[in-house]
C-alpha atoms as a PDB file:
ATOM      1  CA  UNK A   1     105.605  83.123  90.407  1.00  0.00           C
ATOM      2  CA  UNK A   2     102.084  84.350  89.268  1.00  0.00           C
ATOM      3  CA  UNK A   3     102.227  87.463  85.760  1.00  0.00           C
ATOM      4  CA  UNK A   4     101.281  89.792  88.770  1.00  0.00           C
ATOM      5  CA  UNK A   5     105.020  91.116  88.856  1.00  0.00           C
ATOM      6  CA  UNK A   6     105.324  92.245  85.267  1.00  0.00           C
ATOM      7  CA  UNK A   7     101.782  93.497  85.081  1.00  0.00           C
ATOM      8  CA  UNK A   8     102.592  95.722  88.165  1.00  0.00           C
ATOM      9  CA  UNK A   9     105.908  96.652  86.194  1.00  0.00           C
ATOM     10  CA  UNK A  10     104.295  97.264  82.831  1.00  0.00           C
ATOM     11  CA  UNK A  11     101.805  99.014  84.753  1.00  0.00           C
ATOM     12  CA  UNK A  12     103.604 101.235  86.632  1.00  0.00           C
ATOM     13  CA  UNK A  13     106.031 102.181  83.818  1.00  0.00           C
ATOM     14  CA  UNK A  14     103.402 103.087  81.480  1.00  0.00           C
ATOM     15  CA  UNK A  15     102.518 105.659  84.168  1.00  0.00           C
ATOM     16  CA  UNK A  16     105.813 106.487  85.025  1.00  0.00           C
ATOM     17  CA  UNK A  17     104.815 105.802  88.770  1.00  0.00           C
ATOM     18  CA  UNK A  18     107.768 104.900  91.024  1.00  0.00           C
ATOM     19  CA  UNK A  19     106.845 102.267  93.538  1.00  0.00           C
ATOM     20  CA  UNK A  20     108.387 101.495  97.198  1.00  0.00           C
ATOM     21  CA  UNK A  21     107.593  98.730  99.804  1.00  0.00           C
ATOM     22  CA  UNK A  22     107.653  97.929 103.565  1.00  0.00           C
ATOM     23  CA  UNK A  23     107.912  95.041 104.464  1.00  0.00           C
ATOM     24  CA  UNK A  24     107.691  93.217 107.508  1.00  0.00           C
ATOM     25  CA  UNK A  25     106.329  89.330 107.318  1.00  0.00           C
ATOM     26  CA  UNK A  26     107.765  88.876 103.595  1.00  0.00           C
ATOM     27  CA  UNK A  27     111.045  90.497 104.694  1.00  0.00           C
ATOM     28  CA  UNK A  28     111.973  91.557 100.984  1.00  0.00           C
ATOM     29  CA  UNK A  29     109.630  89.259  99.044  1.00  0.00           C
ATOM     30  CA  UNK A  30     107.219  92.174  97.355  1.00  0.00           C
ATOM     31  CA  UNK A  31     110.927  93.729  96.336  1.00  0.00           C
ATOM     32  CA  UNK A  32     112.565  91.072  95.379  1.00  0.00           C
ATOM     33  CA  UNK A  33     109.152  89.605  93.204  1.00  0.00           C
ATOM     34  CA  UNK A  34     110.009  93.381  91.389  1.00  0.00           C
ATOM     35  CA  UNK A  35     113.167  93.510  90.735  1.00  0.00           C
ATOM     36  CA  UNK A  36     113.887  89.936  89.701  1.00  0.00           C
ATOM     37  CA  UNK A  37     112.566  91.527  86.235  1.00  0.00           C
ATOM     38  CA  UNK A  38     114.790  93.166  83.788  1.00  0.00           C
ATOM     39  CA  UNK A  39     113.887  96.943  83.407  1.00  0.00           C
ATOM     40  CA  UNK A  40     112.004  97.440  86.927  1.00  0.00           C
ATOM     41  CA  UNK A  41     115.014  99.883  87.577  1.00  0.00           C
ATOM     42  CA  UNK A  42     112.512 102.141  86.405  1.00  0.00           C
ATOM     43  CA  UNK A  43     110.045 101.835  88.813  1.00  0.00           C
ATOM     44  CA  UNK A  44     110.969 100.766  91.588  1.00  0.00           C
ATOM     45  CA  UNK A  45     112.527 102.961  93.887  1.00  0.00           C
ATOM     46  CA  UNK A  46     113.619 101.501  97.417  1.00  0.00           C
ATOM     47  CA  UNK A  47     112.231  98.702  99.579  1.00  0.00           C
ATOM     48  CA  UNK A  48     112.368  98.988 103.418  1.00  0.00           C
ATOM     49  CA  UNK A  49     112.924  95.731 105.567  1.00  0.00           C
ATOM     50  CA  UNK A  50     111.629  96.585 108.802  1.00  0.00           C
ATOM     51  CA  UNK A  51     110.994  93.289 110.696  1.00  0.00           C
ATOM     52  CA  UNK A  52     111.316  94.698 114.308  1.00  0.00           C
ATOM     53  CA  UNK A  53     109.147  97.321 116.107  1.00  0.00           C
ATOM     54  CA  UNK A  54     112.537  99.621 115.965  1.00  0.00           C
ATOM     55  CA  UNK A  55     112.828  99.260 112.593  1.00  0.00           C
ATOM     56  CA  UNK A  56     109.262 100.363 111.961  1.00  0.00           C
ATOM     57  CA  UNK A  57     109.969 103.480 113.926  1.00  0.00           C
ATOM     58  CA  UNK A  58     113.257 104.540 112.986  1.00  0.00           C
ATOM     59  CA  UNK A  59     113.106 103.878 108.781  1.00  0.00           C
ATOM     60  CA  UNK A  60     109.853 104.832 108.396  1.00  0.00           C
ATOM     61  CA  UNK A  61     107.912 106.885 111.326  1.00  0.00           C
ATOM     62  CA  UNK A  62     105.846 104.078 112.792  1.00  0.00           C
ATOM     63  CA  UNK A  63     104.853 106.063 116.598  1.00  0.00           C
ATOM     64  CA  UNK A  64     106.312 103.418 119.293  1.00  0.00           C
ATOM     65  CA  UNK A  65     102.771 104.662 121.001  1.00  0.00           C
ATOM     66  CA  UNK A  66     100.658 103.464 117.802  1.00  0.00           C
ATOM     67  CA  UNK A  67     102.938  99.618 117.946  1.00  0.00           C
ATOM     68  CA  UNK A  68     102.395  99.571 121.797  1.00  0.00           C
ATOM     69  CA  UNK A  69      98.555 100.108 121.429  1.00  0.00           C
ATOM     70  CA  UNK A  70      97.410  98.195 118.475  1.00  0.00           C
ATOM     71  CA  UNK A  71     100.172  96.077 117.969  1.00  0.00           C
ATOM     72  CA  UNK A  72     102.753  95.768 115.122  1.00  0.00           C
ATOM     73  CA  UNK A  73     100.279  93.465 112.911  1.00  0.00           C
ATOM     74  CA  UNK A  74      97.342  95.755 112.741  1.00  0.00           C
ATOM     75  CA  UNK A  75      95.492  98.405 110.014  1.00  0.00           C
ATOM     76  CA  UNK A  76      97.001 101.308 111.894  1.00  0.00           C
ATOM     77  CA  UNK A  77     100.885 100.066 111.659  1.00  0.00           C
ATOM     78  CA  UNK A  78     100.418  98.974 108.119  1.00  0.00           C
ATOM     79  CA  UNK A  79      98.614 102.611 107.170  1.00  0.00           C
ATOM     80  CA  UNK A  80     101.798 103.977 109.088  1.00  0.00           C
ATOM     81  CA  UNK A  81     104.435 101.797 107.396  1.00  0.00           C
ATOM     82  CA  UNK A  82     102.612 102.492 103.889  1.00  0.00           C
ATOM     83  CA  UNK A  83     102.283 106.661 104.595  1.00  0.00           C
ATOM     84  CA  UNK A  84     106.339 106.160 106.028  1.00  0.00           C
ATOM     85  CA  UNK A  85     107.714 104.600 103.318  1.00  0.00           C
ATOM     86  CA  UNK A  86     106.251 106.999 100.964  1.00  0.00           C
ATOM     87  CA  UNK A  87     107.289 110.199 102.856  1.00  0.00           C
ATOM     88  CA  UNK A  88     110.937 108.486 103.317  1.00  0.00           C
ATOM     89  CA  UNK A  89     111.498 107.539  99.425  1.00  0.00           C
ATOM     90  CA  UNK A  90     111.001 108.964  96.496  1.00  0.00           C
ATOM     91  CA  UNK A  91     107.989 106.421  95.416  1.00  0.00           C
ATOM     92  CA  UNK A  92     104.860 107.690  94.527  1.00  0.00           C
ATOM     93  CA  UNK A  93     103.100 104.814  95.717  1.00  0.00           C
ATOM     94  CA  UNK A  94     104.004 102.706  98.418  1.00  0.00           C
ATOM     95  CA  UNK A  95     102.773  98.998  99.996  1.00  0.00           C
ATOM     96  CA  UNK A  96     103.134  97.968 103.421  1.00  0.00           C
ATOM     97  CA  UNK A  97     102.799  94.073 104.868  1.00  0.00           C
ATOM     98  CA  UNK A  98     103.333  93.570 108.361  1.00  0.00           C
ATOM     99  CA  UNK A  99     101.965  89.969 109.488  1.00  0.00           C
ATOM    100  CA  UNK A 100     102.224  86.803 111.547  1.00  0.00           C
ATOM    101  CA  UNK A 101     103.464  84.236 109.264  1.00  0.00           C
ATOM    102  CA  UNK A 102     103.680  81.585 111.816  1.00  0.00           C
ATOM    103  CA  UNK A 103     104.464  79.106 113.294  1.00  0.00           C
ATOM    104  CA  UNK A 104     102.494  80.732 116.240  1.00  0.00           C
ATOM    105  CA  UNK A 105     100.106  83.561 117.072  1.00  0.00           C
ATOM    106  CA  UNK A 106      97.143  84.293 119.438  1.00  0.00           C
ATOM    107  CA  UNK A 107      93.787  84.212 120.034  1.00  0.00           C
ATOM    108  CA  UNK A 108      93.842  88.005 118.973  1.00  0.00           C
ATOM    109  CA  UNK A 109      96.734  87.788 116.637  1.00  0.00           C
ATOM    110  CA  UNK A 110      96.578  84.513 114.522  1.00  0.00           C
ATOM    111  CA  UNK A 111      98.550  83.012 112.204  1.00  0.00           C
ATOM    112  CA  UNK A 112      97.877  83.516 109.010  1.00  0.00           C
ATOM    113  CA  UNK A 113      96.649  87.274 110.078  1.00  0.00           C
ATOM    114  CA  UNK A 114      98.176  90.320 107.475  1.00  0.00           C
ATOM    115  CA  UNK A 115      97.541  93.543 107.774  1.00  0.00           C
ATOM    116  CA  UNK A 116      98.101  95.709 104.517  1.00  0.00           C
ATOM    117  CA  UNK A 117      98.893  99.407 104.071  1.00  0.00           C
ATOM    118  CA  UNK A 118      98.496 101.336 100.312  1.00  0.00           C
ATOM    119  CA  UNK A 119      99.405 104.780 100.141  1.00  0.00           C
ATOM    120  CA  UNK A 120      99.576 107.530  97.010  1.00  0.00           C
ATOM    121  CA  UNK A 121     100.200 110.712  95.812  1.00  0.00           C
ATOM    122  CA  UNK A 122      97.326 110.645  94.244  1.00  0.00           C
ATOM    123  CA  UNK A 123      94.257 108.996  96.908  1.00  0.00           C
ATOM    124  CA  UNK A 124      93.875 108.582 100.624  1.00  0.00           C
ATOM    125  CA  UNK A 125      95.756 105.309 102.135  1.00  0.00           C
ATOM    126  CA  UNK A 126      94.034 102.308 102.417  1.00  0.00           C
ATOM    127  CA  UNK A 127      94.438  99.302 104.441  1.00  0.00           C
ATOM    128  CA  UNK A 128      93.119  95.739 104.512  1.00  0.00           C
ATOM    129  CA  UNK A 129      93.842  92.602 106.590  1.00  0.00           C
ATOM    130  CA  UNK A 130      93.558  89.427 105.081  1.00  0.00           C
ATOM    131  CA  UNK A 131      93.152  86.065 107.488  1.00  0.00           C
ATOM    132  CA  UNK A 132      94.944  83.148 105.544  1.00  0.00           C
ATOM    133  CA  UNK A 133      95.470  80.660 107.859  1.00  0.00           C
ATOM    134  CA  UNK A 134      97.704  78.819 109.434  1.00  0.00           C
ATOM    135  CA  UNK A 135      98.570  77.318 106.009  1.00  0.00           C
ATOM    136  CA  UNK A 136     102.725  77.605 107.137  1.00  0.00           C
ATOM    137  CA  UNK A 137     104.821  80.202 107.310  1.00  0.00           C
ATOM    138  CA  UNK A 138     106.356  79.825 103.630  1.00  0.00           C
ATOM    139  CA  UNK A 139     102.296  79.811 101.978  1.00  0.00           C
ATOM    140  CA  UNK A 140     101.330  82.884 104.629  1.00  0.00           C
ATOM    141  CA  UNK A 141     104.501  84.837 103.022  1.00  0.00           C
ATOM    142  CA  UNK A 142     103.450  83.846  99.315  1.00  0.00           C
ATOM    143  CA  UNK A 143      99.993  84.597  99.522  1.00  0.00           C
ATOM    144  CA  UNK A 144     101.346  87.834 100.832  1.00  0.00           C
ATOM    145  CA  UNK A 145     103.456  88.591  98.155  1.00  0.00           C
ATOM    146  CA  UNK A 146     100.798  88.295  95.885  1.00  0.00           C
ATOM    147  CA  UNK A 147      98.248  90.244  97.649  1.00  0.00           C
ATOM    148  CA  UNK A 148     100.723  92.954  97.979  1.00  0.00           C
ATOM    149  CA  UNK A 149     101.498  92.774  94.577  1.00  0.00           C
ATOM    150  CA  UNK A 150      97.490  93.147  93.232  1.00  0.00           C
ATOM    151  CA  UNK A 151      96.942  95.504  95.907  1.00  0.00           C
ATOM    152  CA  UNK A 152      99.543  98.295  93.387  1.00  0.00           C
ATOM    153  CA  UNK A 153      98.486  96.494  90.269  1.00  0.00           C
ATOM    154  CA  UNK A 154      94.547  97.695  91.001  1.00  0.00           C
ATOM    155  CA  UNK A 155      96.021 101.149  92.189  1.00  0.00           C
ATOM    156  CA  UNK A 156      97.554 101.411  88.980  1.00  0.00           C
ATOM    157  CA  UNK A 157      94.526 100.882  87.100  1.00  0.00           C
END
């Protein structure tokens, strides 16, 4: 594992910031990456597993409309997921992943293809997609993880 988790830790608990995540393609990853370190009782507040479309919509909001138009992995779902887990926690910040890790995909919807979702108390969400390939699923969910992870460390900052 990369310093990213501590950093994001450190971090976060020097700005008393409570974090949450929802994830989809890592299915826990981002959470567990967090609290595999002593002390991140602190700031991290809940992570939501929500690897089906029904999951997406019943923990944290996700419109069944907004999945059946643009598709679980897109900007929209993540910004949902992100702006969901938030509202549905007590986090002040909250990351979203939602992905096609592979093996598999489309023309539209490769694998490799993650969309993610960043949402605050303190700034307007963001998203970003990044396109890593079809480098496996197990690299596609690591790269993930990491992305995720420097997405809240550079909020932080």
């Amino acid at each position: 594992m990369s310093d990213l988790a501590p950093r994001v830790i450190a971090e976060a608990k020097a700005r008393a910031i409570m974090i949450a995540t929802a994830e989809s393609c890592t299915a826990g990853l981002i959470a567990a990456a967090l609290t595999d370190l002593a002390g991140s009782s602190a700031v991290f507040e809940r992570g939501f597993v929500t690897y089906s479309n029904a999951a997406k919509t019943e923990m944290l909001g996700v419109p069944a409309e907004m999945i059946a138009r643009y598709g679980a992995v897109s900007e929209e779902v993540a910004r949902a997921m992100a702006t969901g887990a938030l509202r549905n926690s007590r986090a002040t910040l909250a990351v979203s992943v939602t992905g096609i890790a592979g093996p598999g995909g489309s023309e539209h919807k490769p694998e490799g293809r993650v969309c993610f979702g960043l949402a605050c108390d303190w700034a307007a969400p963001v998203t970003s997609t990044c396109e890593f390939g079809a480098i496996g699923r197990e690299l596609v969910r690591l790269h993930t993880r990491e992305h995720a992870l420097d997405l809240i460390l550079s909020a932080l900052k």
